[in-house]
Protein backbone atom coordinates (compact mmCIF):
# COMPACT_ATOMS: atom_id res chain seq x y z
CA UNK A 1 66.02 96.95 53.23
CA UNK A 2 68.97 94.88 51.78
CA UNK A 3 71.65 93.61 54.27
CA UNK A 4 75.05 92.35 52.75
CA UNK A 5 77.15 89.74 54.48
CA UNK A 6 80.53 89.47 53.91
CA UNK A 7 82.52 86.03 53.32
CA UNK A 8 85.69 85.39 54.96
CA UNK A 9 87.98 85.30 52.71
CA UNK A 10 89.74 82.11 53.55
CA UNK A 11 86.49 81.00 51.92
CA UNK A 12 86.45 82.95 48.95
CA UNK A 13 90.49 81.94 48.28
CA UNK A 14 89.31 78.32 48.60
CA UNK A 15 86.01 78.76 46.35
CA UNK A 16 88.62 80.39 43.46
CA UNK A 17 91.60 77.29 44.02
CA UNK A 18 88.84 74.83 43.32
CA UNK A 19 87.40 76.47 40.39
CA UNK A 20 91.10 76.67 38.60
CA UNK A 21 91.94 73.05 39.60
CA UNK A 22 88.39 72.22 37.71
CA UNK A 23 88.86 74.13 35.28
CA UNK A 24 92.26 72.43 34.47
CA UNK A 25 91.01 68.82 34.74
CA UNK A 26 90.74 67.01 31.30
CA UNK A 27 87.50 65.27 30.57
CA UNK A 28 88.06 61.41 29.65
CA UNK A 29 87.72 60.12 26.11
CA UNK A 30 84.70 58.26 24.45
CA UNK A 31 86.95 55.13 24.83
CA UNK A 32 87.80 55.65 28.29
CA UNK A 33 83.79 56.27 29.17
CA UNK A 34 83.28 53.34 27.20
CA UNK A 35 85.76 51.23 29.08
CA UNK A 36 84.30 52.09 32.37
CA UNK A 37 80.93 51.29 31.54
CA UNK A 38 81.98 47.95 30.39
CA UNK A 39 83.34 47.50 33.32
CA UNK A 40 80.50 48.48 35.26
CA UNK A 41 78.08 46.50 33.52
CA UNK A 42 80.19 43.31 33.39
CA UNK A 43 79.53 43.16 37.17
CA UNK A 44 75.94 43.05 36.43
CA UNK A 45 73.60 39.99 36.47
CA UNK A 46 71.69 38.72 33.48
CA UNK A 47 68.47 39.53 35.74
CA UNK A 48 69.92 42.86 36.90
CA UNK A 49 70.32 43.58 33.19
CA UNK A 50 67.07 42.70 31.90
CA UNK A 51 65.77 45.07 34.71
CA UNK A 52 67.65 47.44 33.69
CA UNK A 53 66.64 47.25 30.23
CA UNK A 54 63.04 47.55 31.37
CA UNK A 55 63.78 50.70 33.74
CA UNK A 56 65.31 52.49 30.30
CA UNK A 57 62.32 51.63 28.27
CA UNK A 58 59.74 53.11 30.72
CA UNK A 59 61.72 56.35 31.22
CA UNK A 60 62.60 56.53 27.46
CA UNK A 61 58.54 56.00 26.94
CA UNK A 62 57.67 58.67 29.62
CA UNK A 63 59.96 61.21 28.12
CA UNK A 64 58.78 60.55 24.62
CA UNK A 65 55.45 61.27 26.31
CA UNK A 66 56.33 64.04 27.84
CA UNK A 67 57.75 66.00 24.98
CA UNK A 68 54.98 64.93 22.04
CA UNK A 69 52.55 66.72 25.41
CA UNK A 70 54.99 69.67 25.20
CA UNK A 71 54.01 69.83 21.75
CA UNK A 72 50.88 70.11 21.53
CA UNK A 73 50.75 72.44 24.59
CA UNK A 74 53.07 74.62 22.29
């Protein structure tokens, strides 16, 4: 047996306002991302960074890993 609830609509009319405000947001350029990251990382140590760096290399290993298995699987 299927049973149907039904939302209130003050949630539904809140669910729809969010979408359109969302939907009418404009996404930052490549400079602005840029210029936040450097911002970011220009708080960062030179140990943080090296850390970092070493955090990025074993994840970009273990996908490389991942996919050459997907691979051969396939």
């Amino acid at each position: 047996m299927l049973t149907v609830a039904q939302i209130p609509n003050e949630t539904v009319s809140n669910v729809s306002n969010a979408t359109v405000a969302a939907q009418n947001e404009t996404l930052p350029s490549d400079a602005e991302i840029s210029r936040r990251v450097n911002t970011i990382r220009s708080t960062w140590s030179k140990a943080e960074r090296v850390q970092r760096r070493r955090e990025a290399e074993v994840r970009f290993a273990d996908l490389m890993c991942a996919l050459m298995d997907t691979d051969i699987a396939a």
